[in-house]
PDB file of N, CA and C in Angstrom:
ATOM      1  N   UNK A   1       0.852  -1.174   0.000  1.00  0.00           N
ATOM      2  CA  UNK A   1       0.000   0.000   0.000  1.00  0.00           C
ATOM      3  C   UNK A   1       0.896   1.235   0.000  1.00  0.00           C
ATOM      4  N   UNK A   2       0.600   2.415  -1.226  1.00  0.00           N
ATOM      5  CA  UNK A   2       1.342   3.339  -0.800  1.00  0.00           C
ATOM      6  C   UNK A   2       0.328   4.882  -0.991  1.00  0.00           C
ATOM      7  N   UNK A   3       0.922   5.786  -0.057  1.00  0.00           N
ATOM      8  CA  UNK A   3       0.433   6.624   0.167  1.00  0.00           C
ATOM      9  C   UNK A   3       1.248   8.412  -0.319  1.00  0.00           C
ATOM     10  N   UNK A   4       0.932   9.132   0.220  1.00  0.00           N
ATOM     11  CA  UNK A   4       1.637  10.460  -0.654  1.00  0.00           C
ATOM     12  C   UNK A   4       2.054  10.217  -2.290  1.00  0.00           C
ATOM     13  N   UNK A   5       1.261  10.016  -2.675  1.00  0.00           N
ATOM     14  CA  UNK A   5       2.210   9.974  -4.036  1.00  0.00           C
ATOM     15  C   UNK A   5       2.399  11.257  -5.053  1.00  0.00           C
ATOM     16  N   UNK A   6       3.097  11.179  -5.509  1.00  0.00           N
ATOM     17  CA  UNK A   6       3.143  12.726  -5.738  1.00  0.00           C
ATOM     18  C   UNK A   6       4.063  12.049  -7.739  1.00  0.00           C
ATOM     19  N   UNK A   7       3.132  12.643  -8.564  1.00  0.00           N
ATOM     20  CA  UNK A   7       3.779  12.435 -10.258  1.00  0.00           C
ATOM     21  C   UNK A   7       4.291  13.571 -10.436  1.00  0.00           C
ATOM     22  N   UNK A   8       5.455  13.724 -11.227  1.00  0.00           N
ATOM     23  CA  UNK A   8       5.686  15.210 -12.222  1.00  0.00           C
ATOM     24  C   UNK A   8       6.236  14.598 -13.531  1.00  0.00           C
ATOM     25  N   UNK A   9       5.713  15.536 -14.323  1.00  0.00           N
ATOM     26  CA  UNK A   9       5.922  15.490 -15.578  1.00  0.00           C
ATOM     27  C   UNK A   9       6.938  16.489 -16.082  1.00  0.00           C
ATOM     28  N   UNK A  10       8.034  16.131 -16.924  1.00  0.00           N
ATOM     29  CA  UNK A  10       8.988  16.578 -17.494  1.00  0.00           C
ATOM     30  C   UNK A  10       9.307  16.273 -19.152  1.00  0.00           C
ATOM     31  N   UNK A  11       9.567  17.571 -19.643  1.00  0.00           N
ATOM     32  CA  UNK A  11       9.674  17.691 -21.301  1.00  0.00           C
ATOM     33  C   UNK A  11      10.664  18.277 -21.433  1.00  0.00           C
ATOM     34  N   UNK A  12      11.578  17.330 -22.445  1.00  0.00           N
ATOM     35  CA  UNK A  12      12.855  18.112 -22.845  1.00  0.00           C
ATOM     36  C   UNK A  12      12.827  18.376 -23.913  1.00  0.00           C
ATOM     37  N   UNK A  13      13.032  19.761 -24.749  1.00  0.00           N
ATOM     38  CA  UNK A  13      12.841  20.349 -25.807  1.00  0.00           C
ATOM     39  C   UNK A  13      14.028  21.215 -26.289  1.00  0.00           C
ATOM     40  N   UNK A  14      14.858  21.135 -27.344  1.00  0.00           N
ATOM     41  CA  UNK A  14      16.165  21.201 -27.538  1.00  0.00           C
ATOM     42  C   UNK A  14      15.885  23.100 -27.594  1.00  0.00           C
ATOM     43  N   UNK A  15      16.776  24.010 -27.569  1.00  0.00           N
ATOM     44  CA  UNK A  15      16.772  25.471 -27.858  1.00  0.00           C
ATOM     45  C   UNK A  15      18.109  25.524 -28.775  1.00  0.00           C
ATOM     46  N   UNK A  16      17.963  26.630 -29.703  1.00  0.00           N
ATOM     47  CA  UNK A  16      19.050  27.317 -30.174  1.00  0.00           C
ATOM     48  C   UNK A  16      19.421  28.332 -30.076  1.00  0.00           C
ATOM     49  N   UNK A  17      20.631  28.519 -30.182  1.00  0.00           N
ATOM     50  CA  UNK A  17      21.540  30.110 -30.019  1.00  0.00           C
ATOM     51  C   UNK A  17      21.733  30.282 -31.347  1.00  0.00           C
ATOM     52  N   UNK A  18      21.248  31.609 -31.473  1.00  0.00           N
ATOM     53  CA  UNK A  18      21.647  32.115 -33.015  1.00  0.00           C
ATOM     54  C   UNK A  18      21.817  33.412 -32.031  1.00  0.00           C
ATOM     55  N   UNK A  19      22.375  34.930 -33.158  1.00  0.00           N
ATOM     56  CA  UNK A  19      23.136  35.908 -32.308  1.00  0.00           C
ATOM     57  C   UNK A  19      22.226  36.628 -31.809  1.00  0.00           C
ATOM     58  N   UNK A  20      22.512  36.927 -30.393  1.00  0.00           N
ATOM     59  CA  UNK A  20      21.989  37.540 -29.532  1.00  0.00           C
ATOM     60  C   UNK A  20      19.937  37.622 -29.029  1.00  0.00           C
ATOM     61  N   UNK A  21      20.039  35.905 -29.336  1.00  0.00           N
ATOM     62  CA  UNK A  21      18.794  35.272 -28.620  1.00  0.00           C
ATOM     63  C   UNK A  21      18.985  34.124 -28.480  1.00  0.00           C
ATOM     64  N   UNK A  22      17.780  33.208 -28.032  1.00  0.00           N
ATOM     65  CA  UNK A  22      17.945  32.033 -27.207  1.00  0.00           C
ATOM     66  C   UNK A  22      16.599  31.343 -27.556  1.00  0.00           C
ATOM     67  N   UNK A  23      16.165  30.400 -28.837  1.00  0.00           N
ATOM     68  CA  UNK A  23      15.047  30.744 -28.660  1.00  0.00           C
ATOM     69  C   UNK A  23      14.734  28.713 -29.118  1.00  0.00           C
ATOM     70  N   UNK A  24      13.933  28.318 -29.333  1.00  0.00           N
ATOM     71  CA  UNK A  24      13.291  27.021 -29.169  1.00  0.00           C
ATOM     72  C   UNK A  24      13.496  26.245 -31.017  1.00  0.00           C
ATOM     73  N   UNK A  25      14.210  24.838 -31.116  1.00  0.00           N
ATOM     74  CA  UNK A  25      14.117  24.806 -32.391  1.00  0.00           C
ATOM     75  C   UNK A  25      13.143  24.721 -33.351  1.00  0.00           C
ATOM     76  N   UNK A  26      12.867  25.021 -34.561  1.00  0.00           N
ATOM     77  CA  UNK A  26      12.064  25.274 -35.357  1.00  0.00           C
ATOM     78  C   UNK A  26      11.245  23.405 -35.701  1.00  0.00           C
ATOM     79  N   UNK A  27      11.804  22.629 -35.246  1.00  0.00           N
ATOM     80  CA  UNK A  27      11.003  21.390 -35.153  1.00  0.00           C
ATOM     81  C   UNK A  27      10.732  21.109 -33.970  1.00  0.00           C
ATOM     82  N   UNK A  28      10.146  20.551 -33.439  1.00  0.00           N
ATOM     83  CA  UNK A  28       9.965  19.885 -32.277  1.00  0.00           C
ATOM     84  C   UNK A  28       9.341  18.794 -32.231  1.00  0.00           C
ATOM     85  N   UNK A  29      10.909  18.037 -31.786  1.00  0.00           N
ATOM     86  CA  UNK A  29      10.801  16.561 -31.161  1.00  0.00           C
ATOM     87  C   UNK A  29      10.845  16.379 -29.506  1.00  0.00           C
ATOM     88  N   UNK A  30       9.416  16.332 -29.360  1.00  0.00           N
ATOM     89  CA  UNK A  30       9.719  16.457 -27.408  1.00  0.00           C
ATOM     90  C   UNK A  30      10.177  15.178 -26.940  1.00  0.00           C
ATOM     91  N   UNK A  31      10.825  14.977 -26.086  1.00  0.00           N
ATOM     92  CA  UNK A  31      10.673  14.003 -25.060  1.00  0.00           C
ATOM     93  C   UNK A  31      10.148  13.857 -23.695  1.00  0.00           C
ATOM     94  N   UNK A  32       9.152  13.437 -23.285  1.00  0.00           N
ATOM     95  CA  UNK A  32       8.423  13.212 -22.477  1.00  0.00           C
ATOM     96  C   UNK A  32       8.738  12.562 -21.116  1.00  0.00           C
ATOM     97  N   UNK A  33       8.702  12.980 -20.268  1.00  0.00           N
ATOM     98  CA  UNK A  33       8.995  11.605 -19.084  1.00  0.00           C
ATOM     99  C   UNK A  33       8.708  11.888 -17.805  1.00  0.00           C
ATOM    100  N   UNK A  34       8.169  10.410 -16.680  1.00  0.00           N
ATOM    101  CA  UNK A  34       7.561  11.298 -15.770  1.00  0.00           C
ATOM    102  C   UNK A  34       8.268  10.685 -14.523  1.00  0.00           C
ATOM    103  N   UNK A  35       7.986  11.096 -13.087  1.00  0.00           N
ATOM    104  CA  UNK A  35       8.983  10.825 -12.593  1.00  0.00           C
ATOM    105  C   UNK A  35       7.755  10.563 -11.314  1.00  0.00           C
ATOM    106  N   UNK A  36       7.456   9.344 -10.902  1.00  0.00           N
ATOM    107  CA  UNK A  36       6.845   9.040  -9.311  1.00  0.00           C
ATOM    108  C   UNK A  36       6.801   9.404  -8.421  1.00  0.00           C
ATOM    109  N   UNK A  37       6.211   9.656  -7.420  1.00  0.00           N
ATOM    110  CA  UNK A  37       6.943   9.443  -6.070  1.00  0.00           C
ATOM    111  C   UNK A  37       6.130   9.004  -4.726  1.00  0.00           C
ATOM    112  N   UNK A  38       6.820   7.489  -4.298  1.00  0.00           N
ATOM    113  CA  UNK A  38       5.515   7.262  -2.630  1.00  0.00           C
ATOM    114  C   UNK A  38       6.056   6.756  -1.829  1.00  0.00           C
ATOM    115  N   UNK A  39       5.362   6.940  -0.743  1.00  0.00           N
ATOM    116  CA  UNK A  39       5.786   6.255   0.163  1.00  0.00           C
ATOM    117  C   UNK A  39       5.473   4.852   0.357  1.00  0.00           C
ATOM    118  N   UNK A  40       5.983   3.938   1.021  1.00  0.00           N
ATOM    119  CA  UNK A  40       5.182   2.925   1.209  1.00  0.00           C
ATOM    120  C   UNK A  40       4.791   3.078   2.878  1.00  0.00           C
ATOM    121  N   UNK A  41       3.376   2.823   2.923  1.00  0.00           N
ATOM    122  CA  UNK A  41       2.610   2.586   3.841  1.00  0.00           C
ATOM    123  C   UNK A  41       2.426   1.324   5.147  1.00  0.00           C
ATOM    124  N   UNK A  42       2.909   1.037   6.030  1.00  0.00           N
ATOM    125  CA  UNK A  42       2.938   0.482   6.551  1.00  0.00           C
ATOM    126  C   UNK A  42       1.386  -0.058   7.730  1.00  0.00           C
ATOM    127  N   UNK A  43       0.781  -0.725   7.796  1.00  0.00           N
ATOM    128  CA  UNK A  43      -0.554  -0.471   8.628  1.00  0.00           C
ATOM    129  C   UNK A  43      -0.520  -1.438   9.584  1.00  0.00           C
ATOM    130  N   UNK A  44      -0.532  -1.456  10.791  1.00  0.00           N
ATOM    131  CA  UNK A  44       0.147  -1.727  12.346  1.00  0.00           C
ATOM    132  C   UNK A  44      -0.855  -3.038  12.417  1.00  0.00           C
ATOM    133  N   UNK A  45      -0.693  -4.500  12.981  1.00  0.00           N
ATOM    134  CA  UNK A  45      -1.728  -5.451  13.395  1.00  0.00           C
ATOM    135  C   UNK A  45      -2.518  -5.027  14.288  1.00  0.00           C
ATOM    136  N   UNK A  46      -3.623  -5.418  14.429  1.00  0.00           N
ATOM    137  CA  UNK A  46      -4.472  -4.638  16.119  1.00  0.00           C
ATOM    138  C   UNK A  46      -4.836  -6.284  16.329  1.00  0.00           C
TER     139      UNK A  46
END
Protein backbone atom coordinates (compact mmCIF):
# COMPACT_ATOMS: atom_id res chain seq x y z
CA UNK A 1 0.00 0.00 0.00
CA UNK A 2 1.34 3.34 -0.80
CA UNK A 3 0.43 6.62 0.17
CA UNK A 4 1.64 10.46 -0.65
CA UNK A 5 2.21 9.97 -4.04
CA UNK A 6 3.14 12.73 -5.74
CA UNK A 7 3.78 12.43 -10.26
CA UNK A 8 5.69 15.21 -12.22
CA UNK A 9 5.92 15.49 -15.58
CA UNK A 10 8.99 16.58 -17.49
CA UNK A 11 9.67 17.69 -21.30
CA UNK A 12 12.86 18.11 -22.85
CA UNK A 13 12.84 20.35 -25.81
CA UNK A 14 16.16 21.20 -27.54
CA UNK A 15 16.77 25.47 -27.86
CA UNK A 16 19.05 27.32 -30.17
CA UNK A 17 21.54 30.11 -30.02
CA UNK A 18 21.65 32.11 -33.01
CA UNK A 19 23.14 35.91 -32.31
CA UNK A 20 21.99 37.54 -29.53
CA UNK A 21 18.79 35.27 -28.62
CA UNK A 22 17.94 32.03 -27.21
CA UNK A 23 15.05 30.74 -28.66
CA UNK A 24 13.29 27.02 -29.17
CA UNK A 25 14.12 24.81 -32.39
CA UNK A 26 12.06 25.27 -35.36
CA UNK A 27 11.00 21.39 -35.15
CA UNK A 28 9.97 19.88 -32.28
CA UNK A 29 10.80 16.56 -31.16
CA UNK A 30 9.72 16.46 -27.41
CA UNK A 31 10.67 14.00 -25.06
CA UNK A 32 8.42 13.21 -22.48
CA UNK A 33 9.00 11.60 -19.08
CA UNK A 34 7.56 11.30 -15.77
CA UNK A 35 8.98 10.82 -12.59
CA UNK A 36 6.84 9.04 -9.31
CA UNK A 37 6.94 9.44 -6.07
CA UNK A 38 5.51 7.26 -2.63
CA UNK A 39 5.79 6.25 0.16
CA UNK A 40 5.18 2.92 1.21
CA UNK A 41 2.61 2.59 3.84
CA UNK A 42 2.94 0.48 6.55
CA UNK A 43 -0.55 -0.47 8.63
CA UNK A 44 0.15 -1.73 12.35
CA UNK A 45 -1.73 -5.45 13.39
CA UNK A 46 -4.47 -4.64 16.12
Amino acid sequence: LFGMVEVEELMLRPYKAVAARLRPMDRMVAHTGYLIFARSVVQESL
